[in-house]
PDB file of N, CA and C in Angstrom:
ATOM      1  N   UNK A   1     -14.937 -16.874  -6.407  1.00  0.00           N
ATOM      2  CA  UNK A   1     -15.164 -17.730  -5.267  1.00  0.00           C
ATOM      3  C   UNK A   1     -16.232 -18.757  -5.648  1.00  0.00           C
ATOM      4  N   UNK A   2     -16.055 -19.574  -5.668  1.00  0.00           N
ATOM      5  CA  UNK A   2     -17.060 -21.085  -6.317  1.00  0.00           C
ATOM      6  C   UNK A   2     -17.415 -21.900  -5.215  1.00  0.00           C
ATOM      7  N   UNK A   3     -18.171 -22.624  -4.973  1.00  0.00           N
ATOM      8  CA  UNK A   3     -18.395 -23.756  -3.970  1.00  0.00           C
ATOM      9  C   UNK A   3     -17.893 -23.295  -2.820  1.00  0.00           C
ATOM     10  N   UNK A   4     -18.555 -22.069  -2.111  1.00  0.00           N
ATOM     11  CA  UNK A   4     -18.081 -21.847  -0.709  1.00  0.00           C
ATOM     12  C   UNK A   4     -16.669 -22.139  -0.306  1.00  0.00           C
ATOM     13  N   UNK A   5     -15.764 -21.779  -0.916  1.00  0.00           N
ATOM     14  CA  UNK A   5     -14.403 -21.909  -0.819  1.00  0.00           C
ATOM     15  C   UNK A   5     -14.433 -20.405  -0.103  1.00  0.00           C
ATOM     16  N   UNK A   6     -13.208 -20.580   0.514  1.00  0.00           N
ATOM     17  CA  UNK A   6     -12.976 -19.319   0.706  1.00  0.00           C
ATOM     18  C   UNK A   6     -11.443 -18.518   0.325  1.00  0.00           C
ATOM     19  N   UNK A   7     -11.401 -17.075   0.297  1.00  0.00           N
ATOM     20  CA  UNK A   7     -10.595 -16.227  -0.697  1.00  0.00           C
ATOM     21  C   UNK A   7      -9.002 -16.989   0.754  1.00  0.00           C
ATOM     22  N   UNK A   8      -7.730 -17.078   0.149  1.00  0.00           N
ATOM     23  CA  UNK A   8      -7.068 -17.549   1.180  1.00  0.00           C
ATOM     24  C   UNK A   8      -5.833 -15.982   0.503  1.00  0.00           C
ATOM     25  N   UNK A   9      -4.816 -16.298   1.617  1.00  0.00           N
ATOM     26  CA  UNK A   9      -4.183 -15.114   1.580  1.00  0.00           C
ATOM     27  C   UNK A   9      -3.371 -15.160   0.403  1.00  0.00           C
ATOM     28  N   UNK A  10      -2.572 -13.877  -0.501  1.00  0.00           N
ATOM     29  CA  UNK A  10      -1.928 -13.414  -1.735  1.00  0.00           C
ATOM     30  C   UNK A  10      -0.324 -13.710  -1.754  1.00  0.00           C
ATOM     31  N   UNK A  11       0.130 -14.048  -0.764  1.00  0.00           N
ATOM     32  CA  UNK A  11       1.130 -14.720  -0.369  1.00  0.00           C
ATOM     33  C   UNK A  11       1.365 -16.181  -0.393  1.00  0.00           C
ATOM     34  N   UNK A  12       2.504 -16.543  -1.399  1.00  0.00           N
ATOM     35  CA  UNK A  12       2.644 -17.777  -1.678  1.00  0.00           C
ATOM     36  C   UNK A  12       2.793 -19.076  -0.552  1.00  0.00           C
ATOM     37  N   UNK A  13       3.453 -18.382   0.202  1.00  0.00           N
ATOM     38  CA  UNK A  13       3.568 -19.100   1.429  1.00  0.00           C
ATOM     39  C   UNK A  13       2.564 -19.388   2.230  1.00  0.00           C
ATOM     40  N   UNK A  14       1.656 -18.206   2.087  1.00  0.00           N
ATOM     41  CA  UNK A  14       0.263 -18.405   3.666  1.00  0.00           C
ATOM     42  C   UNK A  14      -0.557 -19.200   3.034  1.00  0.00           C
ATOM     43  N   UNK A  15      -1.411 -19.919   3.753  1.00  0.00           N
ATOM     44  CA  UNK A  15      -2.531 -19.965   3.340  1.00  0.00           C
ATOM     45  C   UNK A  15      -3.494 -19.797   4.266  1.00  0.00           C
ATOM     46  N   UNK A  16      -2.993 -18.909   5.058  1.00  0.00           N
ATOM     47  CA  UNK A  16      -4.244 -18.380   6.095  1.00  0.00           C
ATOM     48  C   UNK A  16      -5.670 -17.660   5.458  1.00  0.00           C
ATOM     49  N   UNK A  17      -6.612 -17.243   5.859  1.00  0.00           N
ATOM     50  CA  UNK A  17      -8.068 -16.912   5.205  1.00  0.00           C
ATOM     51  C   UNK A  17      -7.669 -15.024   4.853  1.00  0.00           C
ATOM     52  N   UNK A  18      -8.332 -14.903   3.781  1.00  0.00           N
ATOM     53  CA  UNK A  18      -7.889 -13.245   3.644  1.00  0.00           C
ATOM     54  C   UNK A  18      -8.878 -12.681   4.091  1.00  0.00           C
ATOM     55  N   UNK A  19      -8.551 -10.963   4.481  1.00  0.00           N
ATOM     56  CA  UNK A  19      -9.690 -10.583   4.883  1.00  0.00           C
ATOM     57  C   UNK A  19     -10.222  -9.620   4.128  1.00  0.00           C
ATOM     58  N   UNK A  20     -11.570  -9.372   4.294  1.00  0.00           N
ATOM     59  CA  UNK A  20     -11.912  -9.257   2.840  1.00  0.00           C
ATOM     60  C   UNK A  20     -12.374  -7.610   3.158  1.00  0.00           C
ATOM     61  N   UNK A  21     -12.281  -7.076   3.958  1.00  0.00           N
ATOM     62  CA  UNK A  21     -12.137  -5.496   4.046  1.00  0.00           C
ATOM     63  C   UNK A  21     -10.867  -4.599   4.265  1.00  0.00           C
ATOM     64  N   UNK A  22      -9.838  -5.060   4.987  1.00  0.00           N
ATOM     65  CA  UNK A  22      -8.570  -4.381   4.958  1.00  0.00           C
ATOM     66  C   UNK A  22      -7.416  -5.246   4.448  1.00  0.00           C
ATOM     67  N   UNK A  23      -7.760  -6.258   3.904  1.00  0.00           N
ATOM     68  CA  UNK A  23      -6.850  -7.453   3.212  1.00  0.00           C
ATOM     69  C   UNK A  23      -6.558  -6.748   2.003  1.00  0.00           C
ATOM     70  N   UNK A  24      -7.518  -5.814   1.212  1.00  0.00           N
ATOM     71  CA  UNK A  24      -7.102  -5.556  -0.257  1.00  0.00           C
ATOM     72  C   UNK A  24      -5.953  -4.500  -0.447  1.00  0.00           C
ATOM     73  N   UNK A  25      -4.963  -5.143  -0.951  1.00  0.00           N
ATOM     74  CA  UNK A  25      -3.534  -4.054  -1.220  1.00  0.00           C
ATOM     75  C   UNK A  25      -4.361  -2.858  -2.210  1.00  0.00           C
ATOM     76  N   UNK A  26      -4.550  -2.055  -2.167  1.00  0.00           N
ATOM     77  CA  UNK A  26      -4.467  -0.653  -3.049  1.00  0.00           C
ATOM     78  C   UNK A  26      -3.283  -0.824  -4.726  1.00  0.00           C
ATOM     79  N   UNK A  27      -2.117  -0.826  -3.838  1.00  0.00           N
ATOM     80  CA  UNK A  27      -1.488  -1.027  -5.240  1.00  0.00           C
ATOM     81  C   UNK A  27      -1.325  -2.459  -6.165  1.00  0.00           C
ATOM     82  N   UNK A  28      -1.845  -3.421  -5.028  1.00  0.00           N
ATOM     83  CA  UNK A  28      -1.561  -4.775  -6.805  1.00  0.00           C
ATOM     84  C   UNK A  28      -3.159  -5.062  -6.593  1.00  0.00           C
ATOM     85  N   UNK A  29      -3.714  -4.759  -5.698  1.00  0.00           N
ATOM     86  CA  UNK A  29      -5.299  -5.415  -5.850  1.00  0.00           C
ATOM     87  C   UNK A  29      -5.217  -7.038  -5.776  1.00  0.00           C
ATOM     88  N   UNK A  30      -4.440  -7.359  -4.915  1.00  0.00           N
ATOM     89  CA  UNK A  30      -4.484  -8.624  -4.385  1.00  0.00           C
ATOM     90  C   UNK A  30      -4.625  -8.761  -3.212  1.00  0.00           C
ATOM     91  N   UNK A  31      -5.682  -9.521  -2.341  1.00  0.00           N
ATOM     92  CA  UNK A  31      -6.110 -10.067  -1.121  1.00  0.00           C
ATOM     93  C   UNK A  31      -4.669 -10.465   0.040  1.00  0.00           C
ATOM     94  N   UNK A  32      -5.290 -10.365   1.152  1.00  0.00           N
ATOM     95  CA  UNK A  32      -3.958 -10.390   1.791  1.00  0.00           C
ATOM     96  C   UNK A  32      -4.834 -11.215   3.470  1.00  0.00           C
ATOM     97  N   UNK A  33      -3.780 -11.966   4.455  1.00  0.00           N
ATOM     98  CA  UNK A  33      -4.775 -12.151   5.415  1.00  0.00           C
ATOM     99  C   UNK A  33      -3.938 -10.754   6.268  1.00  0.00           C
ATOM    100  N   UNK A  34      -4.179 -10.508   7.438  1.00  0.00           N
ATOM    101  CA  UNK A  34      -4.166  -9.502   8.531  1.00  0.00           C
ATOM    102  C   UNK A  34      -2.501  -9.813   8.730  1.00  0.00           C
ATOM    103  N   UNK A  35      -1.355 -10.517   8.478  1.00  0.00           N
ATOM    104  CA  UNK A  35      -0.520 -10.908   8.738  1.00  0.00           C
ATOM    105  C   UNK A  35       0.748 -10.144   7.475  1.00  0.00           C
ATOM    106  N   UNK A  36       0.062  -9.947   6.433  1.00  0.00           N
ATOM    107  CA  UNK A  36       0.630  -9.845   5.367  1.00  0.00           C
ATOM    108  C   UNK A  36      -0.160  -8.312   4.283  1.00  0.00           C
ATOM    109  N   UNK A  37      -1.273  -7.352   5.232  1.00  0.00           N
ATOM    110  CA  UNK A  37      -1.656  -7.198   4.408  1.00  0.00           C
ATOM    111  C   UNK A  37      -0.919  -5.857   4.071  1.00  0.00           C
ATOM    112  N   UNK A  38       0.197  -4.892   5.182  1.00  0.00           N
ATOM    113  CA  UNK A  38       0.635  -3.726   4.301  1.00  0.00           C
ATOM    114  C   UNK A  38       1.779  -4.235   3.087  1.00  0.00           C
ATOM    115  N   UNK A  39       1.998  -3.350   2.511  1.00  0.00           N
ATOM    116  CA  UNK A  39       2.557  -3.461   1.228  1.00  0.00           C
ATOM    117  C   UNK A  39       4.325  -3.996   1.419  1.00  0.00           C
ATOM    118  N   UNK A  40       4.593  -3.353   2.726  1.00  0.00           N
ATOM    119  CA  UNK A  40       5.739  -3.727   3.668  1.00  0.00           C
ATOM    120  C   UNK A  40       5.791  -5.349   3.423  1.00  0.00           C
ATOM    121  N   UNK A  41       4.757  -5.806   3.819  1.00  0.00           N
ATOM    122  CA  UNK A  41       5.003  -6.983   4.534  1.00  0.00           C
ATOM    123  C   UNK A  41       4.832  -8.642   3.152  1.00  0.00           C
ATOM    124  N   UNK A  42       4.555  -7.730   2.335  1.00  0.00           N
ATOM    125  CA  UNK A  42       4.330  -8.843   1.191  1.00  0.00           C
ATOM    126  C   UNK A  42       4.838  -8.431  -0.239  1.00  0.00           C
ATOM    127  N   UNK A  43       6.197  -7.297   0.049  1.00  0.00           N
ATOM    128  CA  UNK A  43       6.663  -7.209  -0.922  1.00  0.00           C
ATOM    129  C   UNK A  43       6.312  -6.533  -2.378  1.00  0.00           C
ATOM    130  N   UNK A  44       5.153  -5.843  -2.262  1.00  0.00           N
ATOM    131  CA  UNK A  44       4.206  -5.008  -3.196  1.00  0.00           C
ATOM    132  C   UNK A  44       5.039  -4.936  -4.344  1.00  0.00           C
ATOM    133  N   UNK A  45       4.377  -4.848  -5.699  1.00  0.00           N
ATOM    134  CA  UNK A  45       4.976  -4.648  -6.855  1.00  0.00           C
ATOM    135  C   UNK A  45       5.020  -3.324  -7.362  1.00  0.00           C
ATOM    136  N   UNK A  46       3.846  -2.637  -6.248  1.00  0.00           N
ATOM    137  CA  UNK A  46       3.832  -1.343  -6.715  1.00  0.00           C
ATOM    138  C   UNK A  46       4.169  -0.523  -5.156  1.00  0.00           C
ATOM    139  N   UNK A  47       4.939  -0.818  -4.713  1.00  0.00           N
ATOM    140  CA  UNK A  47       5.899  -0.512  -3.377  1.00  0.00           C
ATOM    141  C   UNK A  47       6.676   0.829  -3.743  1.00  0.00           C
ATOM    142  N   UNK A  48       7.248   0.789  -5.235  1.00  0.00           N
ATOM    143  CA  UNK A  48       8.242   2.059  -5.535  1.00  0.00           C
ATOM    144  C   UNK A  48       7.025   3.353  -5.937  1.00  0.00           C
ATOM    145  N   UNK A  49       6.193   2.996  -6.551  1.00  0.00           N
ATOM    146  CA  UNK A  49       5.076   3.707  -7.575  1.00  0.00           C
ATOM    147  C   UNK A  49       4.112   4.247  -5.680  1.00  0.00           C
ATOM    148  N   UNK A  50       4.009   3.481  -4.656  1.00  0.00           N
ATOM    149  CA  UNK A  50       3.638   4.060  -3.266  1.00  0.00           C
ATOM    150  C   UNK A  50       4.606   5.081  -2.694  1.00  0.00           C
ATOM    151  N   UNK A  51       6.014   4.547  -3.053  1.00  0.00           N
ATOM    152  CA  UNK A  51       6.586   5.692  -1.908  1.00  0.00           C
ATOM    153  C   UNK A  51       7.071   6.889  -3.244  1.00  0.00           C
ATOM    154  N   UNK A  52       6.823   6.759  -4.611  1.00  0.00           N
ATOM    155  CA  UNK A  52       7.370   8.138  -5.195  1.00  0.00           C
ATOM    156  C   UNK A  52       5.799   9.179  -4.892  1.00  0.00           C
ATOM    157  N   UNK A  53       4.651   8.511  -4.651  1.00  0.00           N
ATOM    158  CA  UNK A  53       3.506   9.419  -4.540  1.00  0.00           C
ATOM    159  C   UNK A  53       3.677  10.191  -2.780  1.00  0.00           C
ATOM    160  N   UNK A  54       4.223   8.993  -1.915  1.00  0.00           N
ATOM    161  CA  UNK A  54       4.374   9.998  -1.171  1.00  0.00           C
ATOM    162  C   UNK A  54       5.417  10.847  -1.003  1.00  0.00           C
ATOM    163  N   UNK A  55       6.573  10.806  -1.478  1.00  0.00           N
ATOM    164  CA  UNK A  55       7.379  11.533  -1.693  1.00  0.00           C
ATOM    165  C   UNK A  55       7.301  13.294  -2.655  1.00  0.00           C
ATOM    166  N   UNK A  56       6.521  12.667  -3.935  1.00  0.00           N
ATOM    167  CA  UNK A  56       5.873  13.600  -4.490  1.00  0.00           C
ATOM    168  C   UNK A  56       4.768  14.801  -3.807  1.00  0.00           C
ATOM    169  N   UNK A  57       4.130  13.838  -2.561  1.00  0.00           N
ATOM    170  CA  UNK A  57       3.130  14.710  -2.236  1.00  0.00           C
ATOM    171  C   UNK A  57       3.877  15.544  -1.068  1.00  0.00           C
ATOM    172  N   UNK A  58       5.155  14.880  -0.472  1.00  0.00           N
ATOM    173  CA  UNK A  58       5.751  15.593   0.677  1.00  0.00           C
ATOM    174  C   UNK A  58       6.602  16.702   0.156  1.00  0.00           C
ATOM    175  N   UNK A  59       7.003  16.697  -1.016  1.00  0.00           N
ATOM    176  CA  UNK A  59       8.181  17.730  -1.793  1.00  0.00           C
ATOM    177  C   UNK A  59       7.069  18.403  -2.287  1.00  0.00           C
ATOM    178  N   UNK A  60       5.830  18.646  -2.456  1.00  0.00           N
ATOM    179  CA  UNK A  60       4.794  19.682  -2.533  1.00  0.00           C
ATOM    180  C   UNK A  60       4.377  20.643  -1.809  1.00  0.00           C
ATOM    181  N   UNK A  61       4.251  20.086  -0.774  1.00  0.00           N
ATOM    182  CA  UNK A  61       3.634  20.377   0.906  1.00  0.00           C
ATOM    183  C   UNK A  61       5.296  21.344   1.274  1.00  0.00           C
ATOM    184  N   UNK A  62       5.945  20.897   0.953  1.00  0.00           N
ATOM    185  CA  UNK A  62       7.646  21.737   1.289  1.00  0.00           C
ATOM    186  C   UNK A  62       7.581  22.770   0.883  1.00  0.00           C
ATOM    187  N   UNK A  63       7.460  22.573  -0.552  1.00  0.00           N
ATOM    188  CA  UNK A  63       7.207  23.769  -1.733  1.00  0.00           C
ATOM    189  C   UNK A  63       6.837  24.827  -1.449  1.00  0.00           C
ATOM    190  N   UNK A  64       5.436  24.484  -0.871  1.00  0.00           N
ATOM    191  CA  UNK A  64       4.309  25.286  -0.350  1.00  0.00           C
ATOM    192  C   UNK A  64       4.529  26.216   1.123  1.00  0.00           C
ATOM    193  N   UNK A  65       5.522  25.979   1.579  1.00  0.00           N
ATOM    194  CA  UNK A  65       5.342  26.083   2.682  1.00  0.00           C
ATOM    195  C   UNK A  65       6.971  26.837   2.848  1.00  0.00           C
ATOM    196  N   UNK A  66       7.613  27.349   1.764  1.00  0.00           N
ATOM    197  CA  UNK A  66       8.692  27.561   1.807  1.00  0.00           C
ATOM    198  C   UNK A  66       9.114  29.222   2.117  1.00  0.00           C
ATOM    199  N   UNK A  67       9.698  29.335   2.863  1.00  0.00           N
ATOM    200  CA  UNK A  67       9.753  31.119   3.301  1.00  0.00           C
ATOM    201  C   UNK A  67      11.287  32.015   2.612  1.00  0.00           C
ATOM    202  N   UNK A  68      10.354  33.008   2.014  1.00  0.00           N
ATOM    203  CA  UNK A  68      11.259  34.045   0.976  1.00  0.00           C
ATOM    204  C   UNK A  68      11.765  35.140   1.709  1.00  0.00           C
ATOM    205  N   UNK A  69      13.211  35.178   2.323  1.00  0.00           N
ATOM    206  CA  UNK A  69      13.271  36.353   3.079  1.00  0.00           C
ATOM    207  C   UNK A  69      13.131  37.594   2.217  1.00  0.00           C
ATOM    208  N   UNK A  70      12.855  38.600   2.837  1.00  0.00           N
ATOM    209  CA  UNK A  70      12.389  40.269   2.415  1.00  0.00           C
ATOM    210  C   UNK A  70      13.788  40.563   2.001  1.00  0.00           C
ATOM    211  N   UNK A  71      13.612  40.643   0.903  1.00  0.00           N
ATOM    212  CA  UNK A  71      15.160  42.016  -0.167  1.00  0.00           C
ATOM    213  C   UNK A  71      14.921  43.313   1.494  1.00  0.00           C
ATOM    214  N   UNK A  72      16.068  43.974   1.331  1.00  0.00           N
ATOM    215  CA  UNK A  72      16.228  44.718   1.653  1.00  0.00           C
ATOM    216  C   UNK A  72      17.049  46.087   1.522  1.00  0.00           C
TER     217      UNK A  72
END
């Protein structure tokens, strides 16, 4: 950020102002304004690499939680 410019949104199209606490995507680490900032909404590059972790973490939690009927 140079000469009081300010950070504008990660989207080619916007150029609305980003925001600079919930603007930051997690997976590309690019700025976003309030319009664009889930991963949904701007097309994330790491969109597949988000939903195999939650997928991974939900087929765990299954795992875990899975009931063995009694031999009898």
């Amino acid at each position: 950020m140079a000469c009081g410019k300010l950070p504008v949104c990660g989207r080619e199209t916007c150029n609305k102002k980003a925001n600079a606490m919930i603007g930051t995507c997690s997976y590309c680490t690019l700025q976003f304004c309030s319009h664009h900032r889930l991963p949904e909404d701007h097309a994330c590059m790491g969109m597949q690499r988000c939903r195999q972790v939650a997928f991974d973490l939900n087929a765990k939690t299954l795992r875990s939680q899975k009931c063995v009927a009694a031999k009898l």
